[in-house]
Each structure stands twice: as structure tokens, then as C-alpha cells.
N, C-alpha and C. Protein backbone atom coordinates (compact mmCIF):
# COMPACT_ATOMS: atom_id res chain seq x y z
N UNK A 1 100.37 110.19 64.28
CA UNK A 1 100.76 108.83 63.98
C UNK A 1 99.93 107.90 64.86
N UNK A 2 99.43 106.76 64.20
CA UNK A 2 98.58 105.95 64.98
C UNK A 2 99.56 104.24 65.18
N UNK A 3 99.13 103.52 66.23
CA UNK A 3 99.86 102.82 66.17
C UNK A 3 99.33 101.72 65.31
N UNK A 4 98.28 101.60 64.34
CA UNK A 4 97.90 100.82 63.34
C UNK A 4 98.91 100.91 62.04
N UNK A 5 99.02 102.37 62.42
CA UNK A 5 99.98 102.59 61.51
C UNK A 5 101.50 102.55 61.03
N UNK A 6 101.60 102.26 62.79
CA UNK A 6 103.01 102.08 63.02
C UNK A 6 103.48 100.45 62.15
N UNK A 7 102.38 99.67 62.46
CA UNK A 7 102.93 98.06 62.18
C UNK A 7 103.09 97.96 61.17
N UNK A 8 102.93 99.37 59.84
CA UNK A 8 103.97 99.20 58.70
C UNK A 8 105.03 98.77 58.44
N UNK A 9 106.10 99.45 59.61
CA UNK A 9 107.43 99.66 60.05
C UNK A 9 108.54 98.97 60.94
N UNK A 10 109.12 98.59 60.61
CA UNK A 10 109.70 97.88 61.63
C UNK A 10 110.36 98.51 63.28
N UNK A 11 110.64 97.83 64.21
CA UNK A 11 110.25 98.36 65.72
C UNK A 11 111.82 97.94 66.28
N UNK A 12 112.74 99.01 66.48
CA UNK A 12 113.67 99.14 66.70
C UNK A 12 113.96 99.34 68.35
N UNK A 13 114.56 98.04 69.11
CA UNK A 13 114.53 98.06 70.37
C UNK A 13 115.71 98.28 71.19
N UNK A 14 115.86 98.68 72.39
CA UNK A 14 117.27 98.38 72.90
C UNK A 14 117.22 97.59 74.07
N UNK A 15 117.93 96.43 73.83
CA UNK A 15 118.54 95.73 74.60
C UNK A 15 119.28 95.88 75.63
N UNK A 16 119.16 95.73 77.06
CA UNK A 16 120.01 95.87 77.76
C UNK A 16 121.77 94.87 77.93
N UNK A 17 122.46 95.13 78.21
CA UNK A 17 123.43 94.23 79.03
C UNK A 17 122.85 92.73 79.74
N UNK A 18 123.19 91.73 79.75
CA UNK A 18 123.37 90.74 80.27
C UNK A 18 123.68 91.33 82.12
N UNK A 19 122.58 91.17 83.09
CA UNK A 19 122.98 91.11 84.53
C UNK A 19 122.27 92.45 84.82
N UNK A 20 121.80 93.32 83.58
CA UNK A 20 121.08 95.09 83.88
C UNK A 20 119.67 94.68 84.78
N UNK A 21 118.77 95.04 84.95
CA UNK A 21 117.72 95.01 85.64
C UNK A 21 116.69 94.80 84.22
N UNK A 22 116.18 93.57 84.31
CA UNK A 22 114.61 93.11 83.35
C UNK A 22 113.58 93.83 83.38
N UNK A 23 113.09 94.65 84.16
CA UNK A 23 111.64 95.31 84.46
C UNK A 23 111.39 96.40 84.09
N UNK A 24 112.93 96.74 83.67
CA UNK A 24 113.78 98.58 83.17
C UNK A 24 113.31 98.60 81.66
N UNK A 25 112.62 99.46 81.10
CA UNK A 25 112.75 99.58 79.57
C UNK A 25 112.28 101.12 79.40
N UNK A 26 112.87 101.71 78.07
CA UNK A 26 113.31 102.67 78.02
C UNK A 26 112.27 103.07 76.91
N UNK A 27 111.64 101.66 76.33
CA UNK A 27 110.19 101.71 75.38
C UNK A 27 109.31 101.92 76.00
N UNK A 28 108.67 103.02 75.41
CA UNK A 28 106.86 103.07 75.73
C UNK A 28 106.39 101.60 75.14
N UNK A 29 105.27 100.58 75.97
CA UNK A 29 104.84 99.23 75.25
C UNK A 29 103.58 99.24 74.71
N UNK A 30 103.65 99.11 73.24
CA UNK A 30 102.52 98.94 72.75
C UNK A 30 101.41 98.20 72.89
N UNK A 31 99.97 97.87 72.70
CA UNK A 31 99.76 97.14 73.02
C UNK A 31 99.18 95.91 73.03
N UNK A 32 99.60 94.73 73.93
CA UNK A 32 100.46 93.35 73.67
C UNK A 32 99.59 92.91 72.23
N UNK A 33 98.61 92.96 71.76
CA UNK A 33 98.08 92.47 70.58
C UNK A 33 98.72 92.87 69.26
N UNK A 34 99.11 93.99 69.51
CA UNK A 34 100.01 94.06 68.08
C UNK A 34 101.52 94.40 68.18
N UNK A 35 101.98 92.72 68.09
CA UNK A 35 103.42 93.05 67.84
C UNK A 35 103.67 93.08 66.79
N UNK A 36 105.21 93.94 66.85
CA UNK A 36 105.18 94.54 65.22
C UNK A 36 106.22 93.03 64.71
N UNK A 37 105.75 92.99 63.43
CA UNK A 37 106.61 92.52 61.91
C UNK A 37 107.78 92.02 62.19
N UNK A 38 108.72 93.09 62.21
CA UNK A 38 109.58 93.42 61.96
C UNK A 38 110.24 94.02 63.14
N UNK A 39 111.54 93.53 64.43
CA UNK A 39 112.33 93.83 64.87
C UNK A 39 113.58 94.28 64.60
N UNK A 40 114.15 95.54 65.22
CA UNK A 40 115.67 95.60 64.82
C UNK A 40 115.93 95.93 66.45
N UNK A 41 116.57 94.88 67.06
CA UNK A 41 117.26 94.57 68.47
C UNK A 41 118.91 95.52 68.27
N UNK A 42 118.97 96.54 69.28
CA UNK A 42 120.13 97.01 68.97
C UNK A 42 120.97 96.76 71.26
N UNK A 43 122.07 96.91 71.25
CA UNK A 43 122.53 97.17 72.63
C UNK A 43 123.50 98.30 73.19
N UNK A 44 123.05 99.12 72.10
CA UNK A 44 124.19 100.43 72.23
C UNK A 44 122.95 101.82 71.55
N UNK A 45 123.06 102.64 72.50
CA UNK A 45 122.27 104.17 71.74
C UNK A 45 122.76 104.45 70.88
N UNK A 46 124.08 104.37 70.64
CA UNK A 46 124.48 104.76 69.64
C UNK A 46 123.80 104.21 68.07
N UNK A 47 123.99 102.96 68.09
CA UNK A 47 123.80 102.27 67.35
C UNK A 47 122.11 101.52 67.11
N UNK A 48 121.36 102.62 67.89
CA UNK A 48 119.57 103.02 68.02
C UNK A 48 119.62 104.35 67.12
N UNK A 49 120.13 105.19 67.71
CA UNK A 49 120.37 106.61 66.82
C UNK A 49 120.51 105.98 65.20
N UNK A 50 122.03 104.80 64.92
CA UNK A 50 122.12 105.06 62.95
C UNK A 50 121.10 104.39 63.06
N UNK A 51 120.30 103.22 63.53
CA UNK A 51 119.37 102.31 62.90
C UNK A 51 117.88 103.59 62.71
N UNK A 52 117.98 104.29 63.52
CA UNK A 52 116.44 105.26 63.67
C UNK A 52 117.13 105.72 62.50
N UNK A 53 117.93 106.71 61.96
CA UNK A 53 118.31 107.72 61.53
C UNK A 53 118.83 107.25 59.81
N UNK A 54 119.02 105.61 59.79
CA UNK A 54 119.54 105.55 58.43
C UNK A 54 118.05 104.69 57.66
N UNK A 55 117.08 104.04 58.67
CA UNK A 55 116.17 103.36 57.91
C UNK A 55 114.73 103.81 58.19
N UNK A 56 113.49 103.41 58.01
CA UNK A 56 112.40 104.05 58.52
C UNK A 56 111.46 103.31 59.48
N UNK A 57 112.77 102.75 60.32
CA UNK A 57 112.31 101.89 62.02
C UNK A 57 111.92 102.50 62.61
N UNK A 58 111.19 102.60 63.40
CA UNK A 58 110.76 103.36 64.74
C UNK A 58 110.43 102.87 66.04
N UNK A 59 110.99 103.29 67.04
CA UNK A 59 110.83 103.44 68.58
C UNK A 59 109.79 104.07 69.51
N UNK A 60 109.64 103.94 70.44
CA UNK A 60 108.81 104.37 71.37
C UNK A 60 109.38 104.70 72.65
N UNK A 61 109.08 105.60 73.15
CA UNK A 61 109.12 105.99 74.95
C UNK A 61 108.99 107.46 75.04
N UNK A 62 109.66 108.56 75.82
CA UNK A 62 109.54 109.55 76.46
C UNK A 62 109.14 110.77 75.08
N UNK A 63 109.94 110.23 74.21
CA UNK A 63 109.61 111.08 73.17
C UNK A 63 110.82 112.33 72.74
N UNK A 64 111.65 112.07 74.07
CA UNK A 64 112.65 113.26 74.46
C UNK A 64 113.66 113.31 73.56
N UNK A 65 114.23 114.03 72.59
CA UNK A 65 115.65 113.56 72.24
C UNK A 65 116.82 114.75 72.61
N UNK A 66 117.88 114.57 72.77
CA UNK A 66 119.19 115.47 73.17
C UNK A 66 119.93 115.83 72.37
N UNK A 67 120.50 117.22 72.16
CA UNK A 67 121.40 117.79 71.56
C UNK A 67 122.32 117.36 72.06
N UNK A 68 123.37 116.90 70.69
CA UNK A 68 124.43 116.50 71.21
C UNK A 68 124.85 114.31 71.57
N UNK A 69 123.34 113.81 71.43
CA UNK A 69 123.09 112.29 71.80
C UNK A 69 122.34 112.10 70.73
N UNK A 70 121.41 112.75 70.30
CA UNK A 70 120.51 112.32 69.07
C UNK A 70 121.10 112.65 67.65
N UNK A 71 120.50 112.13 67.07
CA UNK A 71 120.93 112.65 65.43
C UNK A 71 120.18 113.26 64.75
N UNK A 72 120.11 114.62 64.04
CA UNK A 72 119.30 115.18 64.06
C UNK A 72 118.04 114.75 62.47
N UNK A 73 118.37 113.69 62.01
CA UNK A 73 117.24 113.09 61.17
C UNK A 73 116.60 112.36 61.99
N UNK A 74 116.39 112.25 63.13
CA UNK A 74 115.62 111.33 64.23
C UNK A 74 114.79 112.41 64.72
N UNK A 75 113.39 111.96 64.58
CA UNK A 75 112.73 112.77 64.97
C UNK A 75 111.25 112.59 66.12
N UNK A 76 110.81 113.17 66.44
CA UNK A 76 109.87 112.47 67.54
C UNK A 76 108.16 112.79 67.14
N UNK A 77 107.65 111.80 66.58
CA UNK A 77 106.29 111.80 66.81
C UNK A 77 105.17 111.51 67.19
N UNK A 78 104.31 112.49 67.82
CA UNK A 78 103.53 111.87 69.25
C UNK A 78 102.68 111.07 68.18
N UNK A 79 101.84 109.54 69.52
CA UNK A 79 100.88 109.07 69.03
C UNK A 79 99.79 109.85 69.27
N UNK A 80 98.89 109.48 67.94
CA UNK A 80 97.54 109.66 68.61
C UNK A 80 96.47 108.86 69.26
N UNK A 81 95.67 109.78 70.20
CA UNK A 81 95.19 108.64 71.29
C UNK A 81 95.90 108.63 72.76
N UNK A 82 97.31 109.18 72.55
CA UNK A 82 97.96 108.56 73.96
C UNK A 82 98.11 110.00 74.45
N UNK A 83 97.97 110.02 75.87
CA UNK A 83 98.18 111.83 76.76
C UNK A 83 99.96 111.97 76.76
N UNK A 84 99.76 112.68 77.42
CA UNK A 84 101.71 112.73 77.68
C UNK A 84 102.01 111.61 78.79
N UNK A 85 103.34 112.16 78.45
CA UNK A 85 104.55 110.73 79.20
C UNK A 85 104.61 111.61 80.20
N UNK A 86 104.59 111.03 81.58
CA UNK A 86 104.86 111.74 82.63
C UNK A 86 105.97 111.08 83.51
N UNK A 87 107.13 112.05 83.68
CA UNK A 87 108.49 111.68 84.28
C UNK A 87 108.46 112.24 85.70
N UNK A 88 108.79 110.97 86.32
CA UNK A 88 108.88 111.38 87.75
C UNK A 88 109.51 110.52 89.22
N UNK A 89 109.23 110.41 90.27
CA UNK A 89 110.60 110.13 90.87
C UNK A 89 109.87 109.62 92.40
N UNK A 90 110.05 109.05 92.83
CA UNK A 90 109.42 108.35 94.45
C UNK A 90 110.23 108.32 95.42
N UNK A 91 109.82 109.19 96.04
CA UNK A 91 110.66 108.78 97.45
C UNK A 91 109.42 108.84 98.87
N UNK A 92 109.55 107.83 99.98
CA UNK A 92 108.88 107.86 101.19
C UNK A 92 109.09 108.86 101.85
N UNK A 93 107.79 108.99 102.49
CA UNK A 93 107.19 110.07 102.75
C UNK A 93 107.43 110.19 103.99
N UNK A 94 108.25 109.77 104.92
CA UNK A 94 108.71 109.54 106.02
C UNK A 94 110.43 110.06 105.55
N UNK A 95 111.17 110.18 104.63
CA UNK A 95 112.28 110.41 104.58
C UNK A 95 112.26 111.83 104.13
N UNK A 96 113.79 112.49 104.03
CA UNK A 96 114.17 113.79 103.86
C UNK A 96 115.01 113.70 102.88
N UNK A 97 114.83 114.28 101.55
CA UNK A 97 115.56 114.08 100.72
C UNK A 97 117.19 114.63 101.17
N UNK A 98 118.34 114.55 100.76
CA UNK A 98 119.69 114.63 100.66
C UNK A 98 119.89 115.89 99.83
N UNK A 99 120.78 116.72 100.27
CA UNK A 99 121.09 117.87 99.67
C UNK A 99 121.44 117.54 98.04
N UNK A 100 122.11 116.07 98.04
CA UNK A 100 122.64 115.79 96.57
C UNK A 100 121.41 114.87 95.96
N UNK A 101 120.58 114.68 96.35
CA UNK A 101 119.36 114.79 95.73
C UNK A 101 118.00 115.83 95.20
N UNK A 102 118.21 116.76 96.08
CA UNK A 102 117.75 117.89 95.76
C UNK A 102 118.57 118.72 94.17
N UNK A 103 120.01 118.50 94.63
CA UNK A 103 120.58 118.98 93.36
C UNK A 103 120.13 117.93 92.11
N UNK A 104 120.42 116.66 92.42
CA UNK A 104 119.80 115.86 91.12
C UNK A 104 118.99 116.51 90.36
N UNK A 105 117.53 116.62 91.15
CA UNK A 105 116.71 116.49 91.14
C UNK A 105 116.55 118.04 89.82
N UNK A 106 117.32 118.78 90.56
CA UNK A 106 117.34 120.48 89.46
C UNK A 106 118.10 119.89 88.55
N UNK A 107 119.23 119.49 88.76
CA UNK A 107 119.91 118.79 87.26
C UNK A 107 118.76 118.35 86.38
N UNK A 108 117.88 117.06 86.83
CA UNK A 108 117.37 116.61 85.76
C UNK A 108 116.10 117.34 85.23
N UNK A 109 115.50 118.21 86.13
CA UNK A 109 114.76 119.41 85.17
C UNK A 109 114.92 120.07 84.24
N UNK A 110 116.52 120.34 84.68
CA UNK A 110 117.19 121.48 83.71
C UNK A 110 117.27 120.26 82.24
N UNK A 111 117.58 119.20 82.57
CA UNK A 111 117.87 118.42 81.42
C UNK A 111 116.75 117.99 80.46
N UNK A 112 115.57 117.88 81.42
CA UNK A 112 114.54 117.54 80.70
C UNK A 112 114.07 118.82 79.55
N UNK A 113 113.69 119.89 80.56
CA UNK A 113 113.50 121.20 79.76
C UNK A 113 114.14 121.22 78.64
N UNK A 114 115.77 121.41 78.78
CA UNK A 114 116.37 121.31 77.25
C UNK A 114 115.99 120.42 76.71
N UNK A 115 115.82 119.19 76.68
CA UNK A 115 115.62 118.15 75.44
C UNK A 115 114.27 118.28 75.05
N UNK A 116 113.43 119.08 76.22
CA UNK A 116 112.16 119.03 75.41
C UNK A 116 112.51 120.47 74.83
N UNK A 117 112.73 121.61 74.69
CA UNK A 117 113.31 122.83 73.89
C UNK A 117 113.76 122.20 72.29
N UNK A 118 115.08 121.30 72.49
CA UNK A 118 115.72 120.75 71.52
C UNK A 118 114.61 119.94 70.63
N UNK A 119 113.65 119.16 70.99
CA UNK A 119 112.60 117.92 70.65
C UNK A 119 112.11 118.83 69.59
N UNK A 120 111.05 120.18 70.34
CA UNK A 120 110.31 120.75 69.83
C UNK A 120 110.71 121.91 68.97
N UNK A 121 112.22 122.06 68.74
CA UNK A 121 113.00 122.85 67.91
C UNK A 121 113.11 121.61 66.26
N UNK A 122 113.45 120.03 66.75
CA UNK A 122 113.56 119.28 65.48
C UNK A 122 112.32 119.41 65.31
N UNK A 123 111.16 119.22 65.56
CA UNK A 123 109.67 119.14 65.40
C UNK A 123 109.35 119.95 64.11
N UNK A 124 109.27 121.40 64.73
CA UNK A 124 109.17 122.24 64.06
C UNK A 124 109.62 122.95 62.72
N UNK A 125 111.52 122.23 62.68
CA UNK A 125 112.16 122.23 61.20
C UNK A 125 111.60 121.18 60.16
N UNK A 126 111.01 120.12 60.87
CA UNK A 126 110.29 119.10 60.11
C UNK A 126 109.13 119.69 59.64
N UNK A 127 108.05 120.64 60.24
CA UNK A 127 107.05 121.08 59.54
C UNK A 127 107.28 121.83 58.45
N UNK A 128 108.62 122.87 58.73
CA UNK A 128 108.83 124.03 57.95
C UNK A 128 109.09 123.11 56.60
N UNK A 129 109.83 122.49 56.26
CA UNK A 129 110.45 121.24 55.32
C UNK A 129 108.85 120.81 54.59
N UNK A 130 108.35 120.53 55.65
CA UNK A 130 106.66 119.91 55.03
C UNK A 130 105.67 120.40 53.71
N UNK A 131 105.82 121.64 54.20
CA UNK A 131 105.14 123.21 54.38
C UNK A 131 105.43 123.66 53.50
């Protein structure tokens, strides 16, 4: 998928809360020269999931989706042109991480791994379907 191709489609965003942090977005940003058409502003995942899942809007960011949070007609396709999304975490280099950061830290591996397992499990029923 190219993103020339994307500006067919309309560009389904999520909104934060009123008072959340501005600088936070959960979209990969296209770029600034082509904004798309067509917005669908949502403020609930939930309600990102029916808009992805009932029309042919599309989103951007990690690429990740979750068993169990996603819907499984939502599906993830890389652009072309762009490398991978790389997830990751900062802390000074003068400090010692916290035992309950260390655990985080395996939590959110373990979490990532599955959703990328789960991602590349919808991926793949989409080809078979293709095919």
C-alpha cells in the first residue's frame, strides 16, 4: 500500500480527551503535504475498531493489533517505502531501573510479541482468502 494511494480513503483518527497530553498520538503522520479528503475523528478505540471494521477508512501507527481489542475484519497493512516502527523506552543513564520496571518492561514484550503473532496470524488469513 502506498500512501498516494491511501488519499483514496478516508483517514480515521483518534482523538484524545480534553486535558490528555497534545504531543501523544497513537498515528503514524503522514506526510504534511498530503492531507487526506476525508476525516473520521473518533474518541473511543472502541469506536476506531467499528469505524475501521464497518467502512473502508484507514489508520496509521504501530501496525500492531490485539486479540481480544481488535476486530478481526481490521487488518494491518504495511506501507511501502517506510522501514519498521520501532518501539521503545528511555530512561537516564545515570539511573537504575526499579524492580517494577524491569517487570513492565517483560510485560510489554510479552505483549508486543503476541500482537505481533496475532497481526501476522490476521495477515496471513487475508492472503489465504486472496489466493
Amino acid at each position: 500500500m502506498t500512501e498516494k494511494k491511501l488519499s483514496e480513503y478516508p483517514f480515521a483518527c483518534f482523538e484524545l480527551d480534553q486535558g490528555a497530553a497534545a504531543d501523544f498520538s497513537e498515528e503514524y503522520q503522514l506526510l504534511p503535504d498530503r492531507k487526506p479528503a476525508r476525516t473520521i475523528c473518533v474518541n473511543s478505540r472502541t469506536a476506531m475498531m467499528e469505524v475501521l471494521a464497518a467502512t473502508d477508512a484507514f489508520t496509521t501507527g504501530s501496525g500492531l493489533l490485539t486479540d481480544g481489542l481488535s476486530d478481526e475484519r481490521v487488518i494491518s497493512i504495511p506501507l511501502e517505502g517506510r522501514g519498521n516502527v520501532r518501539l521503545g523506552w528511555v530512561r537516564s543513564k545515570n539511573t537504575k531501573s526499579t524492580p517494577q520496571a524491569e517487570q513492565f518492561l517483560r510485560l510489554l514484550a510479552e505483549a508486543t510479541a503476541d500482537a505481533a503473532a496475532y497481526t501476522r496470524t490476521l495477515q496471513e488469513r487475508r492472503v489465504v482468502r486472496r489466493g
